[in-house]
N, C-alpha and C. Protein backbone atom coordinates (compact mmCIF):
# COMPACT_ATOMS: atom_id res chain seq x y z
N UNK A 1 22.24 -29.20 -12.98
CA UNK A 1 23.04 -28.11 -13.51
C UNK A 1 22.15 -27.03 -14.14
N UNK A 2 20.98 -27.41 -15.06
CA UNK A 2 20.45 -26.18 -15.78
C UNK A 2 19.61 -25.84 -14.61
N UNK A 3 18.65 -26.27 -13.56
CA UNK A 3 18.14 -26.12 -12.18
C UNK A 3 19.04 -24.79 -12.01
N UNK A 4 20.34 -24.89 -11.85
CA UNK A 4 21.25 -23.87 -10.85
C UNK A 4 21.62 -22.47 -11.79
N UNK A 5 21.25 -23.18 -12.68
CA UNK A 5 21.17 -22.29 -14.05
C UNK A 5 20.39 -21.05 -13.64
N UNK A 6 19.09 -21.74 -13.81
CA UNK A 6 18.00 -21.09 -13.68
C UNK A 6 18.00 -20.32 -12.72
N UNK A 7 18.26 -20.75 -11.75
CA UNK A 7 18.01 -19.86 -9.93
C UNK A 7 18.49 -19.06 -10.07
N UNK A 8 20.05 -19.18 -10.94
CA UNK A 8 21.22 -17.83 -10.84
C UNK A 8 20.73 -16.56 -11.84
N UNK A 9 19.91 -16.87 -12.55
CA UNK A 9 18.82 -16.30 -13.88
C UNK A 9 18.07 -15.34 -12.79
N UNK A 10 17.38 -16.53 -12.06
CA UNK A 10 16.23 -15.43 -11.24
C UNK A 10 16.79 -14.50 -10.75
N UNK A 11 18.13 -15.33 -9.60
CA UNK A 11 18.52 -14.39 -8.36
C UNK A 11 18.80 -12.96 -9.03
N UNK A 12 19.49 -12.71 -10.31
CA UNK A 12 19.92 -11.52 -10.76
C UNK A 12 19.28 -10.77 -11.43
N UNK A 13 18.23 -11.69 -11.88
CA UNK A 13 17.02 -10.70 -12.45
C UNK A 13 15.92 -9.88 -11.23
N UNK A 14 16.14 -10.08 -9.92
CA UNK A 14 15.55 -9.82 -9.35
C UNK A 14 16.75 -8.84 -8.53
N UNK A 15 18.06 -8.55 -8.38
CA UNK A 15 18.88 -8.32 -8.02
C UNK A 15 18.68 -6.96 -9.04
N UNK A 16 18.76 -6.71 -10.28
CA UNK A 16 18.46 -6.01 -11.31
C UNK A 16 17.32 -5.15 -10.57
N UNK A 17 15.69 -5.75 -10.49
CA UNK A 17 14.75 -5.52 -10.44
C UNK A 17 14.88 -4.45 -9.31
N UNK A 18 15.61 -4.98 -8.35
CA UNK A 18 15.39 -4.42 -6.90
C UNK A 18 16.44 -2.80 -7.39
N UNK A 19 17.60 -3.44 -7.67
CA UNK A 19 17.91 -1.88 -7.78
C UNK A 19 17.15 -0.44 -8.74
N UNK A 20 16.59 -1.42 -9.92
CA UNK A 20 15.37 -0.03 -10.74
C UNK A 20 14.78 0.51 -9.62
N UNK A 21 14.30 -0.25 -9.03
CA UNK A 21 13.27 0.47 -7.79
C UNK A 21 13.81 1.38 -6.84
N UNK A 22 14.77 0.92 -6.30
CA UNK A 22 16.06 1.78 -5.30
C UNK A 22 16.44 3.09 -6.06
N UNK A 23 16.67 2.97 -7.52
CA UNK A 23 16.55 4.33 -8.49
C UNK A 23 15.68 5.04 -8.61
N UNK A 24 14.53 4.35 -9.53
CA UNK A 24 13.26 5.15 -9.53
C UNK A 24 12.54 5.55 -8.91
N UNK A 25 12.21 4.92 -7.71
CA UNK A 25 11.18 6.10 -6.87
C UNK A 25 11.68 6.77 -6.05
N UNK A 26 12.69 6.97 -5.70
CA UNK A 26 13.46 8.49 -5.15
C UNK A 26 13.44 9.48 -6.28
N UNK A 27 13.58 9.02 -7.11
CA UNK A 27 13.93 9.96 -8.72
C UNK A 27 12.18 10.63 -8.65
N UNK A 28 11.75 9.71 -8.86
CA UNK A 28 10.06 10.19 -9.30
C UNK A 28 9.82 11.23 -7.97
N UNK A 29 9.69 10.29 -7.11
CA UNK A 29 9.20 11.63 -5.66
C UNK A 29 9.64 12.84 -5.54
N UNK A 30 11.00 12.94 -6.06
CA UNK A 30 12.07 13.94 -5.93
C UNK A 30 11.31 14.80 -7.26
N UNK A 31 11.22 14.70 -8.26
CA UNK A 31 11.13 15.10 -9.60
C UNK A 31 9.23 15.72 -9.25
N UNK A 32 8.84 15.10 -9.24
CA UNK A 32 7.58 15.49 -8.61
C UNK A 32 7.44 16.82 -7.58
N UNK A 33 8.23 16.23 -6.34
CA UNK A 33 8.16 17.57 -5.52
C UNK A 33 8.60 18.44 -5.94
N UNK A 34 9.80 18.59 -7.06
CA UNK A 34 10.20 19.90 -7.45
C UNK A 34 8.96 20.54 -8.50
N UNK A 35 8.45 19.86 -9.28
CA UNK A 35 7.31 20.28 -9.73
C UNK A 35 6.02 20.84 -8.50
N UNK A 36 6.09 19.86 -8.25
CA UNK A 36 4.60 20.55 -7.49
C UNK A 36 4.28 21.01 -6.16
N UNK A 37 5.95 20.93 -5.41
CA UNK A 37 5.89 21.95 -4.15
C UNK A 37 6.54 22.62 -4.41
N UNK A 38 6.07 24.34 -4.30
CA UNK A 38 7.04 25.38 -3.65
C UNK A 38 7.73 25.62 -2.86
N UNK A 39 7.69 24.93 -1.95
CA UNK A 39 8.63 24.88 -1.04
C UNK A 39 9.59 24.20 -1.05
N UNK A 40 9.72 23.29 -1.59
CA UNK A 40 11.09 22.17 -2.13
C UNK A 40 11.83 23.05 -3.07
N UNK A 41 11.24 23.85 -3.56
CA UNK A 41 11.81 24.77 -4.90
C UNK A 41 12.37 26.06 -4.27
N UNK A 42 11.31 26.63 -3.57
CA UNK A 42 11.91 27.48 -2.27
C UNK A 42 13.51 27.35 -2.00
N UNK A 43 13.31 26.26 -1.10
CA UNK A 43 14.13 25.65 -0.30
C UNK A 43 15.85 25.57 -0.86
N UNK A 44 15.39 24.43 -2.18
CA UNK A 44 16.17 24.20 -2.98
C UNK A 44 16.89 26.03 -3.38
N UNK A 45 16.50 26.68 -4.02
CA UNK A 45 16.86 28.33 -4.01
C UNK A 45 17.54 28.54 -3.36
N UNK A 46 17.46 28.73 -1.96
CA UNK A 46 18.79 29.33 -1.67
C UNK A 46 19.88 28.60 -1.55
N UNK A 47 20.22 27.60 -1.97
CA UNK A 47 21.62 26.97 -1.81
C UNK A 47 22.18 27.11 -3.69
N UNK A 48 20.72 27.01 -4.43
CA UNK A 48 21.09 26.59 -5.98
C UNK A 48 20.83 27.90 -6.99
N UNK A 49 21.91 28.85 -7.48
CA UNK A 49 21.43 30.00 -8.03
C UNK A 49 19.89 30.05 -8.86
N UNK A 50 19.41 30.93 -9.36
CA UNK A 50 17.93 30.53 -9.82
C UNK A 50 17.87 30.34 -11.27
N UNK A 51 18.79 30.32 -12.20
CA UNK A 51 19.29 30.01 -13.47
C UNK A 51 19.25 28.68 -13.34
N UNK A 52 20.22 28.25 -12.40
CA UNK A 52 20.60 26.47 -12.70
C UNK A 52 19.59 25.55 -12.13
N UNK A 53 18.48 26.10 -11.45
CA UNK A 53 17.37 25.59 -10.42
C UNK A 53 16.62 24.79 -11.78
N UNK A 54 16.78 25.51 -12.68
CA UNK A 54 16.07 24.42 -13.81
C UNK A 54 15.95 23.64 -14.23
N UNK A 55 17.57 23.61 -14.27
CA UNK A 55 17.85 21.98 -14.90
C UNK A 55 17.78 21.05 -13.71
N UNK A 56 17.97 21.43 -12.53
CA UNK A 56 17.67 20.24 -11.71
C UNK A 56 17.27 19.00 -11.97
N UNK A 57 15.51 18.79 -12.58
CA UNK A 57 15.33 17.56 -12.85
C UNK A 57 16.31 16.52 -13.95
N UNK A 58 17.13 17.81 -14.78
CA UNK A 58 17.29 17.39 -15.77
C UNK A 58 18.67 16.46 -14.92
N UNK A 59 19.14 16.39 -14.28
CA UNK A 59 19.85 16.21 -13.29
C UNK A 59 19.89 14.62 -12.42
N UNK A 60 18.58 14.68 -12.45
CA UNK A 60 17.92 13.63 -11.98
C UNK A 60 17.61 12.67 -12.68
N UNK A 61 17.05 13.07 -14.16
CA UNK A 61 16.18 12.45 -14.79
C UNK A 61 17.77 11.42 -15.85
N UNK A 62 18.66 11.87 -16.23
CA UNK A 62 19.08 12.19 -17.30
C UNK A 62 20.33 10.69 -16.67
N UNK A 63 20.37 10.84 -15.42
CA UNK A 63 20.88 9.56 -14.76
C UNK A 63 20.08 8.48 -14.61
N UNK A 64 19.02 8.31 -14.37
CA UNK A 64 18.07 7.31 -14.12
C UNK A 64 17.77 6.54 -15.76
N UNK A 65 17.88 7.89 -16.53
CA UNK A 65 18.05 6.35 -17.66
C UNK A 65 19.04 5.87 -18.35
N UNK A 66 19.98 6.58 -17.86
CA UNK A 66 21.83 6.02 -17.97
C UNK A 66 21.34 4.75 -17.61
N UNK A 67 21.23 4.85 -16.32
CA UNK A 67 21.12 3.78 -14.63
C UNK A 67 19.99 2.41 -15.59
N UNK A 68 19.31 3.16 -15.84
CA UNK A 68 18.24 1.79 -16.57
C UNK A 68 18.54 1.65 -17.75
N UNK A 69 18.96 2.01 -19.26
CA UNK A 69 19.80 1.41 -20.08
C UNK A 69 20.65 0.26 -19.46
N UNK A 70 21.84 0.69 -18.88
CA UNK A 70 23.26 -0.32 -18.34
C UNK A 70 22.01 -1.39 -17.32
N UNK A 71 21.43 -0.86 -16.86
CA UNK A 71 20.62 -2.09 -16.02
C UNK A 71 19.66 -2.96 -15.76
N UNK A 72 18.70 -2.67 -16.80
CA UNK A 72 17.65 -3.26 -17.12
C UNK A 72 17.73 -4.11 -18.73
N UNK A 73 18.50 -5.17 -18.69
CA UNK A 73 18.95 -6.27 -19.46
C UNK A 73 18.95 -7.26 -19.06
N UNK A 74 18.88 -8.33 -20.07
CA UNK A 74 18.49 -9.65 -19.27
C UNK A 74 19.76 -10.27 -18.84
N UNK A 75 19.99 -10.85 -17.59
CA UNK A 75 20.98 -11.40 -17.42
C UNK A 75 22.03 -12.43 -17.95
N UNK A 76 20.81 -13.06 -19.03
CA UNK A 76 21.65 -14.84 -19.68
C UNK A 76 22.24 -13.69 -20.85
N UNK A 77 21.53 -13.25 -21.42
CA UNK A 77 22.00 -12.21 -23.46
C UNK A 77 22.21 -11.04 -23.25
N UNK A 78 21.90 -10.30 -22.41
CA UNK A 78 21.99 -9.26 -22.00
C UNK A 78 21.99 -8.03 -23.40
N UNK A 79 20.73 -8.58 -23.68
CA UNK A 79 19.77 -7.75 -24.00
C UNK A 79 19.24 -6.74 -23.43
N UNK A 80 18.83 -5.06 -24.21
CA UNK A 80 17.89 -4.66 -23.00
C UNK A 80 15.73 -5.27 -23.31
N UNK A 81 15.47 -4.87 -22.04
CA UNK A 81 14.26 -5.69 -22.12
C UNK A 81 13.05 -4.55 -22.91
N UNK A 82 13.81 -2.90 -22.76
CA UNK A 82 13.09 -2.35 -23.82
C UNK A 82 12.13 -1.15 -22.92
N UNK A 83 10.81 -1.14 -23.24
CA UNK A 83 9.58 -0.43 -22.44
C UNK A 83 8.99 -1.56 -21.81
N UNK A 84 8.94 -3.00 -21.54
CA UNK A 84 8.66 -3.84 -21.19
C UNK A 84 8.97 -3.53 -19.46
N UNK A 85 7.87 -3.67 -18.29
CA UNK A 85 7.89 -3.42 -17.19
C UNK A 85 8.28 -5.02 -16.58
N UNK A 86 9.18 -5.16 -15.38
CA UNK A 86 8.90 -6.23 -14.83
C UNK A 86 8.62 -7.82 -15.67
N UNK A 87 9.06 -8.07 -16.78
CA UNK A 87 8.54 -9.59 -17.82
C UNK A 87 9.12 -10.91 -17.09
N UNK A 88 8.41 -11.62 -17.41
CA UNK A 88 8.90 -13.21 -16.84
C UNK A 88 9.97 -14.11 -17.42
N UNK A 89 10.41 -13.39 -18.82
CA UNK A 89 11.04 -14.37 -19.35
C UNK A 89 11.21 -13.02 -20.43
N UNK A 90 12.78 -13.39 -20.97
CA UNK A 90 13.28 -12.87 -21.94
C UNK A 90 12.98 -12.96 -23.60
N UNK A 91 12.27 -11.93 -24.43
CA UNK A 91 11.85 -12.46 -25.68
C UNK A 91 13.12 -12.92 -26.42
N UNK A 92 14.37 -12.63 -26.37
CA UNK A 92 15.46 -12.24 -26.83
C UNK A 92 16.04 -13.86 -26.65
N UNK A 93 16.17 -14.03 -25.81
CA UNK A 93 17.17 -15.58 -25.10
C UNK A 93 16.01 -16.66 -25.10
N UNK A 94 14.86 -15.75 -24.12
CA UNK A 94 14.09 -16.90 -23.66
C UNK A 94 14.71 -17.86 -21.90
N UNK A 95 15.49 -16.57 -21.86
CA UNK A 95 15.36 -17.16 -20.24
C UNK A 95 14.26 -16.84 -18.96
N UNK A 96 14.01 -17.80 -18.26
CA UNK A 96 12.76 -17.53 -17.79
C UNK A 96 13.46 -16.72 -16.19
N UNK A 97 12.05 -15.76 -15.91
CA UNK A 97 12.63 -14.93 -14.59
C UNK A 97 11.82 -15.59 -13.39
N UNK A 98 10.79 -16.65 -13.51
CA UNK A 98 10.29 -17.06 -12.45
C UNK A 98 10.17 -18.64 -12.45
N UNK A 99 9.85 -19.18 -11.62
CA UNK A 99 10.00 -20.34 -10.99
C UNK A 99 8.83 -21.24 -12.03
């Protein structure tokens, strides 16, 4: 029983894990190119008046840590895990994320 415990610990901590990633690096690449190509910014221009072209990232950015607040918690206490990248085990509960 605590065996099945555990697995269901991992499976969702890694279920968690996978979606930060599915968030964040579209966010970053995206947030980046508007910084440092002109032509994404270009581009972006004529569809987006040049007032609101600003906040764009803010746009981007301002969801992604909605998205990681609500989602980056541990699954057993659901705690969040903080500035802590990727951890093996919860300081909070003490549930473990790997085998």
């Amino acid at each position: 029983m605590q065996q099945q415990k555990e697995e269901k610990l991992i499976k969702e901590f890694n279920k968690r894990k996978i979606r930060q990633y599915i968030v964040m690096v579209p966010s970053i690449i995206l947030i980046t190119a508007l910084f440092l190509s002109k032509d994404v910014f270009d581009i972006l221009s004529q569809y987006i008046p040049g007032g609101y072209i600003k906040y764009l990232p803010l746009v981007v950015v301002v969801p992604m840590i909605l998205f990681t607040y609500y989602n980056w918690r541990c699954p057993s206490c659901k705690q969040h895990f903080g500035k802590e990248w990727f951890p093996t085990y919860c300081k909070h509960c003490g549930a473990k994320f790997t085998k």
